[in-house]
Protein backbone atom coordinates (compact mmCIF):
# COMPACT_ATOMS: atom_id res chain seq x y z
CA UNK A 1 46.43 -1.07 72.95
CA UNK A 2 45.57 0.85 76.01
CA UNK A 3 48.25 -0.08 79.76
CA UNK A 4 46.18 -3.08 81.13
CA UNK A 5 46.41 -4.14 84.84
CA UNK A 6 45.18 -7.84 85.71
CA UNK A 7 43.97 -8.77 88.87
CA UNK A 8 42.88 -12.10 90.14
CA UNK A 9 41.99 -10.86 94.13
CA UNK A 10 37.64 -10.22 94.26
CA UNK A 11 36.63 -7.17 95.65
CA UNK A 12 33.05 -5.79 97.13
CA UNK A 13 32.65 -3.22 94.57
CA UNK A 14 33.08 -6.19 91.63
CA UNK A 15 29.48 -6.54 92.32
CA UNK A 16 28.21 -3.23 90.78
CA UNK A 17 31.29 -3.34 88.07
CA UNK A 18 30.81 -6.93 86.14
CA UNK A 19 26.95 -5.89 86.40
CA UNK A 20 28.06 -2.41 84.33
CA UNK A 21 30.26 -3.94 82.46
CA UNK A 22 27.61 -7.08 81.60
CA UNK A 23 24.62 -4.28 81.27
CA UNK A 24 26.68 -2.18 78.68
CA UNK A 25 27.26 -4.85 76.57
CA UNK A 26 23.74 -4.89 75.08
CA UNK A 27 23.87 -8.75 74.48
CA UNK A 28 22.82 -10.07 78.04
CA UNK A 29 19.04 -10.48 79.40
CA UNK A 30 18.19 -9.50 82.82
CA UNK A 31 18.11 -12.69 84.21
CA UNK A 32 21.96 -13.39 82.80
CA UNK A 33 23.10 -10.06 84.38
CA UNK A 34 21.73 -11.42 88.17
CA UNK A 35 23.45 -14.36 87.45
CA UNK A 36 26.70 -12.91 86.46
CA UNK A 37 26.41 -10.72 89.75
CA UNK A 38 25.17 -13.41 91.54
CA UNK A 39 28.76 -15.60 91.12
CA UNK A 40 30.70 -12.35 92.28
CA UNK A 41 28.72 -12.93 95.38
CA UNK A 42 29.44 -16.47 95.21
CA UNK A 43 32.84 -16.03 95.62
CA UNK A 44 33.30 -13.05 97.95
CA UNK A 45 31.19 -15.34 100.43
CA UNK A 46 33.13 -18.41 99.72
CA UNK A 47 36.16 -17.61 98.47
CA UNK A 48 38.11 -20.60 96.28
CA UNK A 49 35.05 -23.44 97.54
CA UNK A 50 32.97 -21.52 95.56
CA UNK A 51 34.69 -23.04 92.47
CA UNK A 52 34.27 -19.64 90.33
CA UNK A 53 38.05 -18.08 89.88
CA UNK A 54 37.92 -14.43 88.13
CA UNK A 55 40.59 -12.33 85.95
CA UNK A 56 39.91 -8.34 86.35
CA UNK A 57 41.21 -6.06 83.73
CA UNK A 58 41.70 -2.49 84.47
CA UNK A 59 42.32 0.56 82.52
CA UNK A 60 43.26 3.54 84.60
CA UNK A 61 42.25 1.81 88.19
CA UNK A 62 38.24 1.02 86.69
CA UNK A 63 37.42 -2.29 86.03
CA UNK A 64 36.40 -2.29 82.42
CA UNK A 65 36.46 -5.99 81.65
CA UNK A 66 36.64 -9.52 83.36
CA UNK A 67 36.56 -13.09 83.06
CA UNK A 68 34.69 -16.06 85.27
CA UNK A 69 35.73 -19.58 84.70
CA UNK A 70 35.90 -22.58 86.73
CA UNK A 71 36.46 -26.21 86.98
CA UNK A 72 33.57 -28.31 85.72
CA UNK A 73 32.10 -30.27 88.72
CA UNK A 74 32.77 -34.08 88.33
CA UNK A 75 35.86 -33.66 86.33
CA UNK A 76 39.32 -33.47 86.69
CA UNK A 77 40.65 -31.27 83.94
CA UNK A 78 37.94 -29.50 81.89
CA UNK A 79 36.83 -26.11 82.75
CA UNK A 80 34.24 -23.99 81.65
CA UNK A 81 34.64 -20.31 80.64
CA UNK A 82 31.48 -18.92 82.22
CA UNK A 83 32.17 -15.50 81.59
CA UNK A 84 34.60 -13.17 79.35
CA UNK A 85 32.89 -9.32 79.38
CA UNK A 86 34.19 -5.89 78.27
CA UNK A 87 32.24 -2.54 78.58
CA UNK A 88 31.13 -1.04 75.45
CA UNK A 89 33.39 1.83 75.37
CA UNK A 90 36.29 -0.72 75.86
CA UNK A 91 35.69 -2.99 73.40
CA UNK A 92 37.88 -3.89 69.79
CA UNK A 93 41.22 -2.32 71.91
CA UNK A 94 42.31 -6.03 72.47
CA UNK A 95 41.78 -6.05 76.22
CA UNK A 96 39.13 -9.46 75.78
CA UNK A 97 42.44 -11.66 74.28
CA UNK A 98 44.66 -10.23 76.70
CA UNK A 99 42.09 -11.24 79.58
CA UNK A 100 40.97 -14.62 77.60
CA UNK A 101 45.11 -15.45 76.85
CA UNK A 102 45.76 -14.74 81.17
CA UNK A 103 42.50 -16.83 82.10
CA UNK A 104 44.16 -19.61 79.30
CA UNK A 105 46.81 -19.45 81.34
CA UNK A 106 45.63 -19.30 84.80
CA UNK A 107 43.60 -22.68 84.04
CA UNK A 108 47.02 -24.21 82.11
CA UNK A 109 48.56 -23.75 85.58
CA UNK A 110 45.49 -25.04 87.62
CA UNK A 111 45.98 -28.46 85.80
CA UNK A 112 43.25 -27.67 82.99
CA UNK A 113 43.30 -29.73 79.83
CA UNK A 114 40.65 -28.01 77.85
CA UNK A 115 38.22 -24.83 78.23
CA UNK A 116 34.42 -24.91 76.94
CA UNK A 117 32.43 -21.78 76.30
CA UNK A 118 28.99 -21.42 75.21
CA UNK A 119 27.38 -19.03 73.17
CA UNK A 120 24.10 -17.87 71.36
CA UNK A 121 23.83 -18.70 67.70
CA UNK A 122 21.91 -15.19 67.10
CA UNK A 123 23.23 -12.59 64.58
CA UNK A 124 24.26 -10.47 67.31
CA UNK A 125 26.70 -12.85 68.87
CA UNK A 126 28.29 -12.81 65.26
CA UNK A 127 31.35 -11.33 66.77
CA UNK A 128 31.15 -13.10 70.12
CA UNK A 129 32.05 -16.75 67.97
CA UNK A 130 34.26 -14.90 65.69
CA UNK A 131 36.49 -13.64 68.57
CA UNK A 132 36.81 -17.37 69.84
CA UNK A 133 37.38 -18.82 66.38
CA UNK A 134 40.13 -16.16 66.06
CA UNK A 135 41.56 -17.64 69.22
CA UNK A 136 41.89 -21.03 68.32
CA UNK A 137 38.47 -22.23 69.63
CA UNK A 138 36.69 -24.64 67.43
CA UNK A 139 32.71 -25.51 67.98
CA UNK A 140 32.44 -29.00 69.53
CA UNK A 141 28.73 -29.41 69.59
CA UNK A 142 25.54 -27.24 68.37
CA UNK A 143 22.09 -27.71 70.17
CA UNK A 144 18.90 -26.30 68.20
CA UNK A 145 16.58 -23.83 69.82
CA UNK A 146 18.28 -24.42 73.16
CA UNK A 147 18.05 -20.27 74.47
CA UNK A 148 14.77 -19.99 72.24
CA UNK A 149 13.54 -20.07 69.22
CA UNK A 150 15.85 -19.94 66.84
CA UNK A 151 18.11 -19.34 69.43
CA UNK A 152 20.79 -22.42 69.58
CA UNK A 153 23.61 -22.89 72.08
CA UNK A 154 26.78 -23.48 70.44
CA UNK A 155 29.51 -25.20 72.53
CA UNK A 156 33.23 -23.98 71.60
CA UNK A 157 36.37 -25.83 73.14
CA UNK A 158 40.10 -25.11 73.13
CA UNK A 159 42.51 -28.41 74.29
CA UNK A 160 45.31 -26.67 75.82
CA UNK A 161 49.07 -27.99 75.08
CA UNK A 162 52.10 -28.27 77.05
């Protein structure tokens, strides 16, 4: 496994690096890849109020992977995982559980209870629900042609334990 840095602190050029990192991936539309941008500018201009927190892993000072996740509005101890992303030429080198096991951790401390995470039911998220399944997510609910045709959301949670 390749020397990992974590960093929680948001920084300008996070803007062009999540969208490089979210672009390389292959699985994202264009309209997901403003939005995943768009929350980086959320919370530069806000800071904490914006309710997004973020995890940065770096290999070698670049950014190659990150996480988004934040307190649900209107509850007390659920959080949703908005976000977990790492460039192509990054990926199966276990940087995504390192990141996903410190943003676990991160929303332990923060008083979280349980983490949700959505994801597409296509064949090309295949890996996407394996890699939560192999870190003790389990699906909670499963809405039909939600995305698109054919194209269901699928809700994973995780209950976290003292």
């Amino acid at each position: 496994m390749e020397q990992v840095q974590l960093r929680k602190e948001v920084r300008k050029d996070d803007l062009s690096r999540v969208e490089t990192i979210v672009r390389s991936t292959g699985f994202f539309r264009e309209d997901e890849v403003v939005v995943a941008v768009e929350l980086v500018e959320e919370r530069l201009r806000k800071g904490a109020e914006s309710g997004y927190e973020f995890i940065f892993a770096e290999v070698n000072g670049e950014t190659v992977a990150y996480s988004c996740f934040g307190l649900i509005p209107c509850t007390l101890h659920s959080f949703d995982l908005y976000w977990i992303a790492t460039h192509k030429d990054h990926m199966n080198r276990g940087i995504g559980r390192e990141l996903l096991k410190e943003s676990e951790s991160a929303i332990y401390l923060m008083g979280g209870h349980a983490i949700y995470v959505e994801t597409s039911s296509r064949e090309l998220y295949e890996p996407t629900r394996a890699f939560y399944e192999n870190n003790e997510y389990f699906i909670k609910s499963h809405y039909e042609n939600f995305y698109d045709e054919d194209d269901d959301k699928i809700v994973y949670v995780k209950y976290l334990i003292p």
